[in-house]
N, C-alpha and C. Protein backbone atom coordinates (compact mmCIF):
# COMPACT_ATOMS: atom_id res chain seq x y z
N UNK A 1 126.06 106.74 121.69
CA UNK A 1 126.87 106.69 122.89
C UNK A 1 126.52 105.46 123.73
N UNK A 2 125.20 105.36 123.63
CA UNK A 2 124.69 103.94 124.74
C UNK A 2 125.30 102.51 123.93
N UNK A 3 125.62 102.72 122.47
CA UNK A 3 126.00 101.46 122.09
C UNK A 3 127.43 101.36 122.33
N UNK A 4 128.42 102.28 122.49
CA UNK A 4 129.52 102.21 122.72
C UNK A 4 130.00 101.54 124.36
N UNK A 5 129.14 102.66 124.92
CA UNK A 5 128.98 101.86 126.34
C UNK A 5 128.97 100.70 126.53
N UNK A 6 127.68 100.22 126.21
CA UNK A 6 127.16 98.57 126.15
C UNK A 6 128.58 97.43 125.39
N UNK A 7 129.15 97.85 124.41
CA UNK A 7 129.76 97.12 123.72
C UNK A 7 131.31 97.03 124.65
N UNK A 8 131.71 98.15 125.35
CA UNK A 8 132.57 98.31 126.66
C UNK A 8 132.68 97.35 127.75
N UNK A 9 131.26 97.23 127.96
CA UNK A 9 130.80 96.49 129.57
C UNK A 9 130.75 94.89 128.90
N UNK A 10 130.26 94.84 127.71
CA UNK A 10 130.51 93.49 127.26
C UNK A 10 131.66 93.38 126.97
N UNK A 11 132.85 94.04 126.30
CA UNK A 11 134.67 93.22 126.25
C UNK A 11 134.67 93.41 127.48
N UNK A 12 134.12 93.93 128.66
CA UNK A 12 135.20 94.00 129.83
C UNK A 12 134.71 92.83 130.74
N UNK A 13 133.29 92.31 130.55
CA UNK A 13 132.67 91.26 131.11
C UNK A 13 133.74 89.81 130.62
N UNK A 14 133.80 90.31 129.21
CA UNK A 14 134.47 88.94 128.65
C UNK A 14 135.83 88.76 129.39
N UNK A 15 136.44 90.10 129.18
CA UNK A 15 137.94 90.12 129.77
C UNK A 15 137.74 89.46 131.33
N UNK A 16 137.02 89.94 132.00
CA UNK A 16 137.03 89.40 133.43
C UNK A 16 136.88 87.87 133.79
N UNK A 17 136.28 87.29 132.49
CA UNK A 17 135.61 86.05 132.69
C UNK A 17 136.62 85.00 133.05
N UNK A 18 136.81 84.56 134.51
CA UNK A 18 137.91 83.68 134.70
C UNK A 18 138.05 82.53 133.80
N UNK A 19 139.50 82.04 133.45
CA UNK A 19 139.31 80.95 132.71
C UNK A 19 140.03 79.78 133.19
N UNK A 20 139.33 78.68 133.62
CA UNK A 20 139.96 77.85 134.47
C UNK A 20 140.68 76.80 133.64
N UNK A 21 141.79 76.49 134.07
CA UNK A 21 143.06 75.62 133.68
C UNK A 21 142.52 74.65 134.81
N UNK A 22 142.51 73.09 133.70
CA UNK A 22 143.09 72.24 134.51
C UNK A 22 144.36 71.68 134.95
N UNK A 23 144.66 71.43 135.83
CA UNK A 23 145.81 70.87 136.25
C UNK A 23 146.31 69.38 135.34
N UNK A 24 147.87 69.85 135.06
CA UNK A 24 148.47 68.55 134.16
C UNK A 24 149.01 67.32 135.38
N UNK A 25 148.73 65.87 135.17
CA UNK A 25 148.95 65.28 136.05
C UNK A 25 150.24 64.52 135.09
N UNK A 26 150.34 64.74 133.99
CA UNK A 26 151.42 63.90 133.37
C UNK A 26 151.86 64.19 132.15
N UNK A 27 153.24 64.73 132.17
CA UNK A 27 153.44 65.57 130.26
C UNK A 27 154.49 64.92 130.20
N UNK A 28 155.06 64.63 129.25
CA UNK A 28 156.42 63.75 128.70
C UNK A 28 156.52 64.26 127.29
N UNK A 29 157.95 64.76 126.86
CA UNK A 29 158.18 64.92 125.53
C UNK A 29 159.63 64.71 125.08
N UNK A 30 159.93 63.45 124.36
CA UNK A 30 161.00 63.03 123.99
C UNK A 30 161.22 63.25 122.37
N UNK A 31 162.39 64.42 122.54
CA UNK A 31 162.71 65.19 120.93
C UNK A 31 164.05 64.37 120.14
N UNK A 32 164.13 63.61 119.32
CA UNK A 32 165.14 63.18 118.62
C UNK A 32 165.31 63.40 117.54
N UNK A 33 166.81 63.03 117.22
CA UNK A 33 167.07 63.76 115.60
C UNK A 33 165.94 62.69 114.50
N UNK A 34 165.72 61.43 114.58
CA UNK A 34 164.56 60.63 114.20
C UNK A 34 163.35 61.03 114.46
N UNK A 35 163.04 62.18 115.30
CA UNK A 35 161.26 62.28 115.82
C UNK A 35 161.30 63.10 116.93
N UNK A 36 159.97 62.46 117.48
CA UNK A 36 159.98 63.21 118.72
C UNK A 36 158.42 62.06 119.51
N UNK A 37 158.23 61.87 120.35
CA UNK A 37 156.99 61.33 121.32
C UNK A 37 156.69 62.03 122.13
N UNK A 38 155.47 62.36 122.03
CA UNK A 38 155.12 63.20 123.44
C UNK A 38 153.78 62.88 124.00
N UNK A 39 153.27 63.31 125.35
CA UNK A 39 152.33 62.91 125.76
C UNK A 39 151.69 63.78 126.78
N UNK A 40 150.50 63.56 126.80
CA UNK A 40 149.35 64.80 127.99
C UNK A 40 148.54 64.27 128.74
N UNK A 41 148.47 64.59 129.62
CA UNK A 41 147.15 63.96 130.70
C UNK A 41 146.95 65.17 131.90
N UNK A 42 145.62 65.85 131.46
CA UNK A 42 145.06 66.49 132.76
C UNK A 42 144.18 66.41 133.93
N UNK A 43 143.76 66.55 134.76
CA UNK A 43 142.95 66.18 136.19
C UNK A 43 141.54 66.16 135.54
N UNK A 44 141.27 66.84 134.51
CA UNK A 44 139.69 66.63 134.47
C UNK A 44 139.28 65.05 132.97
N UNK A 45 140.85 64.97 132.89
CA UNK A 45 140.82 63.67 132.07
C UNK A 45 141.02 63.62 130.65
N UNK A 46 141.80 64.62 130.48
CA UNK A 46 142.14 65.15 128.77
C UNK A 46 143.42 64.18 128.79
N UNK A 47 143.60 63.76 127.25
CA UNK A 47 144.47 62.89 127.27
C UNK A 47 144.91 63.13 126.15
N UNK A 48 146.28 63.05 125.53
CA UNK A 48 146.86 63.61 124.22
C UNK A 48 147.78 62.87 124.00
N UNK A 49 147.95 61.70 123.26
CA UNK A 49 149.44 61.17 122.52
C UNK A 49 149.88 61.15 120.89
N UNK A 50 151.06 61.91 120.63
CA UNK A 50 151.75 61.71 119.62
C UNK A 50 153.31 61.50 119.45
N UNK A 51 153.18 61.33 117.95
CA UNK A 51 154.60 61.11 117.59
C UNK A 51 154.87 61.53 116.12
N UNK A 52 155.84 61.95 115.95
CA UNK A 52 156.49 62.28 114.80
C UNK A 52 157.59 61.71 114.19
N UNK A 53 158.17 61.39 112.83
CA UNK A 53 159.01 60.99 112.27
C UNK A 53 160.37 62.15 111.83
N UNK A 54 161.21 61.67 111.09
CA UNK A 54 161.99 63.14 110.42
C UNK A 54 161.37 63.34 109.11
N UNK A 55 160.42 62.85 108.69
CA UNK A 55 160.09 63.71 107.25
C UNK A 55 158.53 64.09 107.60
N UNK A 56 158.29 64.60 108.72
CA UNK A 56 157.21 65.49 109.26
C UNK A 56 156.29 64.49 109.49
N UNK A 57 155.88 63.33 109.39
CA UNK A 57 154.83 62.73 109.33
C UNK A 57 154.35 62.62 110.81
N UNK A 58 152.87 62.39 111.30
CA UNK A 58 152.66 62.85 112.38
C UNK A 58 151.46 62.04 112.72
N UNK A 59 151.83 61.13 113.77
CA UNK A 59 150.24 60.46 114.34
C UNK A 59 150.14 60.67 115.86
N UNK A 60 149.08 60.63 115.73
CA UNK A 60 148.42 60.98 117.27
C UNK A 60 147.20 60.29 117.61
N UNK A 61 146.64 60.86 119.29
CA UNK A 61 145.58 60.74 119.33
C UNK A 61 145.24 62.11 120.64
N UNK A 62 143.67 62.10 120.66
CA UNK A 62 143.35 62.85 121.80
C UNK A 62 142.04 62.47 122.45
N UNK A 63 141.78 62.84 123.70
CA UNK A 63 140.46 62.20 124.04
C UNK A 63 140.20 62.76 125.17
N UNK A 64 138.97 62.93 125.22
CA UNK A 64 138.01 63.74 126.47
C UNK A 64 136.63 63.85 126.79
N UNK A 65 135.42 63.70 127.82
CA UNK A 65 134.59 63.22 128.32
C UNK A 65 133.89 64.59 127.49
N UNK A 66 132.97 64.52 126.98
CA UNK A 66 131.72 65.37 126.55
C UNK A 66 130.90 66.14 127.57
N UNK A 67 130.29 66.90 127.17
CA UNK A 67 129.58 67.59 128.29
C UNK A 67 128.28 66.89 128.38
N UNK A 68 128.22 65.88 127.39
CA UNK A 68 126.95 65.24 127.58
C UNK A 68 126.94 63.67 128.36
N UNK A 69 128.75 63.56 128.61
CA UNK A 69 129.00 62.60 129.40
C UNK A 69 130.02 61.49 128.45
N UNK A 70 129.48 61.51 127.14
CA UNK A 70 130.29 60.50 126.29
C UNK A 70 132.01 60.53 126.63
N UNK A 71 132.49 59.34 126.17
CA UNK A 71 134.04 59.31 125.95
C UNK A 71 134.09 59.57 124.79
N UNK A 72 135.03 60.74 124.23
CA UNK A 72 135.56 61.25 123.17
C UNK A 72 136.76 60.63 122.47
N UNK A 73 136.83 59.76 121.49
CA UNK A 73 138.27 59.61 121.22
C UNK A 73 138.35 60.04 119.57
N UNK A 74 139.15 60.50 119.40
CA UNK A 74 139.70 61.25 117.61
C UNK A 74 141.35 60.87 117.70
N UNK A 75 141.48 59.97 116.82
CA UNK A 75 142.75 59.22 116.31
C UNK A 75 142.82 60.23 114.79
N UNK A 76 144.34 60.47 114.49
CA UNK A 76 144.48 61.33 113.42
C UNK A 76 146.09 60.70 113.04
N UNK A 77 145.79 61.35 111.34
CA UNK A 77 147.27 61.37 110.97
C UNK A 77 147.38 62.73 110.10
N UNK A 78 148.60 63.33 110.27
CA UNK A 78 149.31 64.68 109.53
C UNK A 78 150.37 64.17 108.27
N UNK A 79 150.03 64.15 107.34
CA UNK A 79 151.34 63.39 106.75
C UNK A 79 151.21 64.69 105.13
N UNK A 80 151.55 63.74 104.19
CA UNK A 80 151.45 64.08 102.96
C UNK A 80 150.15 64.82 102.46
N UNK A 81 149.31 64.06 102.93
CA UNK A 81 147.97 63.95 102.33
C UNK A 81 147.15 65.17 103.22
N UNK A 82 147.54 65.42 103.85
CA UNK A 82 146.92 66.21 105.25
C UNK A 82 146.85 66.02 106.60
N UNK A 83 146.00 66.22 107.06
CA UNK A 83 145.09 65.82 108.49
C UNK A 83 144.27 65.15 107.72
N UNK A 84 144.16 63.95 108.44
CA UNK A 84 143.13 62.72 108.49
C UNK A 84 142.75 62.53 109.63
N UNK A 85 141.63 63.16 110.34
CA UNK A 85 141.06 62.64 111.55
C UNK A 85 140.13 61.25 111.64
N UNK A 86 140.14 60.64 112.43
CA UNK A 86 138.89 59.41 112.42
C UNK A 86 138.64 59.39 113.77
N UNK A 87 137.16 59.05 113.66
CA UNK A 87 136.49 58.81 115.47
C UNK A 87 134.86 58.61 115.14
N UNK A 88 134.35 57.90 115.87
CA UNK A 88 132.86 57.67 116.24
C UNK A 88 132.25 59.22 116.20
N UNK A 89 132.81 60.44 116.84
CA UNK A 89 131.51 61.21 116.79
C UNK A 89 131.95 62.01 115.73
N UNK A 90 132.93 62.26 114.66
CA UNK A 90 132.94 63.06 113.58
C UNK A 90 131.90 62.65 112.13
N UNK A 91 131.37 63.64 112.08
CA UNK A 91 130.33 63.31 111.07
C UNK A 91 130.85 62.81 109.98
N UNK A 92 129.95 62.25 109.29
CA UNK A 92 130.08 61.08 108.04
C UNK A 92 129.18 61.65 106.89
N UNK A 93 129.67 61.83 105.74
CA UNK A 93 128.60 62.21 104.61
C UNK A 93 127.74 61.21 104.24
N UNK A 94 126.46 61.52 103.96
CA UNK A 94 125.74 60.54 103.70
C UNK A 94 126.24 60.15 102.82
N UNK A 95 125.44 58.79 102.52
CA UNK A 95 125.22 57.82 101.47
C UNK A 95 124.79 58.34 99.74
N UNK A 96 125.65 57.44 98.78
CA UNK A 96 125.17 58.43 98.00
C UNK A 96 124.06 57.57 97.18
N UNK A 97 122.75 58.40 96.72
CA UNK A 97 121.54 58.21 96.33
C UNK A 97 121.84 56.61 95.42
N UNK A 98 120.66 55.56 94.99
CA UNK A 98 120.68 54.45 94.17
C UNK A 98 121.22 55.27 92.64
N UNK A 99 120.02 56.20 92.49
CA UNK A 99 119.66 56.86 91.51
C UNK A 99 121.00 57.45 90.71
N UNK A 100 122.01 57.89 91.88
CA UNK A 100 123.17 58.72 91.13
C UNK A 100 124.02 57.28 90.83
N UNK A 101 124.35 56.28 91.81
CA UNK A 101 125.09 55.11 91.82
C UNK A 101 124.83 54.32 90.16
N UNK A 102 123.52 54.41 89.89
CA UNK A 102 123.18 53.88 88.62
C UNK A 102 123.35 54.74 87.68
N UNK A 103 123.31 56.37 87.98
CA UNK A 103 123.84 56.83 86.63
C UNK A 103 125.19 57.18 85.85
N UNK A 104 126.08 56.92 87.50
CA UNK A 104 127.51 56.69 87.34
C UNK A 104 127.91 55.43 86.57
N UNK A 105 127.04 54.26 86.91
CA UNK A 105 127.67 53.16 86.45
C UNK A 105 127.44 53.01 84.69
N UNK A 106 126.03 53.77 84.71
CA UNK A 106 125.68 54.18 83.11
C UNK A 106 126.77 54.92 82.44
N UNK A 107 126.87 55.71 82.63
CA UNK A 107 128.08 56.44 81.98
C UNK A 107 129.33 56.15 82.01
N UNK A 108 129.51 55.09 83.28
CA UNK A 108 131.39 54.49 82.89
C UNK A 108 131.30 53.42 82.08
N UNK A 109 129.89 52.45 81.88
CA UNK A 109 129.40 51.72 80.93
C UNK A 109 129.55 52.53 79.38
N UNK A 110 129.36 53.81 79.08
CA UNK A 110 128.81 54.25 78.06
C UNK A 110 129.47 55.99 77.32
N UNK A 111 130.89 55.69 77.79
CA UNK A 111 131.28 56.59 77.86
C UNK A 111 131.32 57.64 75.97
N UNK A 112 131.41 59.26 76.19
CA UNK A 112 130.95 59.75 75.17
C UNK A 112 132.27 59.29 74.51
N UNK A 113 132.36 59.25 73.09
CA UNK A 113 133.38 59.39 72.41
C UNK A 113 132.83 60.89 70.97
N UNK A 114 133.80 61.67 70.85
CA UNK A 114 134.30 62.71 70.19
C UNK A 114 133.99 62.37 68.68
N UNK A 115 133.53 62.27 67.95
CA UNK A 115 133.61 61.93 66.81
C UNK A 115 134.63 63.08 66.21
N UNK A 116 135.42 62.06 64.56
CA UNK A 116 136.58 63.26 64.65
C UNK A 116 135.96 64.06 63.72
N UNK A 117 136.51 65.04 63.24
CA UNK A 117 136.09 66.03 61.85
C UNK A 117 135.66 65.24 60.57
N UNK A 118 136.78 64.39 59.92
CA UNK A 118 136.54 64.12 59.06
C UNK A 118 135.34 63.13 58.88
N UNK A 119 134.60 62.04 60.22
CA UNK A 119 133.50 61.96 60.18
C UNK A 119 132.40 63.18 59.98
N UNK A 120 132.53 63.55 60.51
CA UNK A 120 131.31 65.01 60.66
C UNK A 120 131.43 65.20 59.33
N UNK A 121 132.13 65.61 58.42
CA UNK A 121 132.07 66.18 57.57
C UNK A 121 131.68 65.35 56.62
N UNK A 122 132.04 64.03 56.07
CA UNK A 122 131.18 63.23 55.27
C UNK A 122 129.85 63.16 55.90
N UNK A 123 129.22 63.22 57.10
CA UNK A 123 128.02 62.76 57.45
C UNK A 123 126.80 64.60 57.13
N UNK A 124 127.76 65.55 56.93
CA UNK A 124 127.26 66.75 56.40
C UNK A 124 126.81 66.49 55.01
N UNK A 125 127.79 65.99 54.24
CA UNK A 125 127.88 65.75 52.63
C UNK A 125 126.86 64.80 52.48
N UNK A 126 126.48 63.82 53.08
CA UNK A 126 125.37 63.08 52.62
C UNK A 126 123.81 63.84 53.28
């Protein structure tokens, strides 16, 4: 019973939890049978521009101050291929090892070939 309680007072804490909207200081959205452009800007400095074509393709950008103070910017494209995001703070996979780089290049150097049956089979006979 005490966990039901507890789990109560926590959705209702959450539910209460005000959620503050910033104020938009500038929205624009121009829809055409070619596309569409649109644009965002709020008071605490959120900033949003895109555009679209007629065969869905889709670039943008968005940008906003960090809580650690940085300027945020993430440039993207939606197209064929997917979402393609790019920006300074999205992580990057490392580097890949010397070790694997050289054993890739070994093997496109040295690739296996199949020997067919009828080799195999004389090389049985002797």
């Amino acid at each position: 019973m005490f966990k039901i309680l507890m789990i109560c007072a926590i959705v209702g804490l959450a539910a209460a939890f005000p959620v503050e909207e910033d104020e938009v200081i500038a929205r624009s959205e121009d829809v055409r049978p070619d596309g569409f452009v649109a644009s965002l800007e709020t008071k605490n400095g959120v900033t949003e521009q895109r555009s679209g074509d007629e065969h869905g393709n889709i670039r943008g950008s968005f940008s906003y101050t960090s809580p650690e103070g940085e300027h945020v910017l993430i440039t993207y494209v939606a197209d064929e291929n997917g979402y393609q995001p790019s920006g300074a703070v999205l992580p990057t996979p490392p580097p890949i090892p010397v070790e694997i780089q050289r054993a890739l290049e070994w093997i496109a150097l040295h690739p296996y070939v199949e020997k067919e049956e009828t080799e195999a089979e004389e090389e049985k006979e002797e």
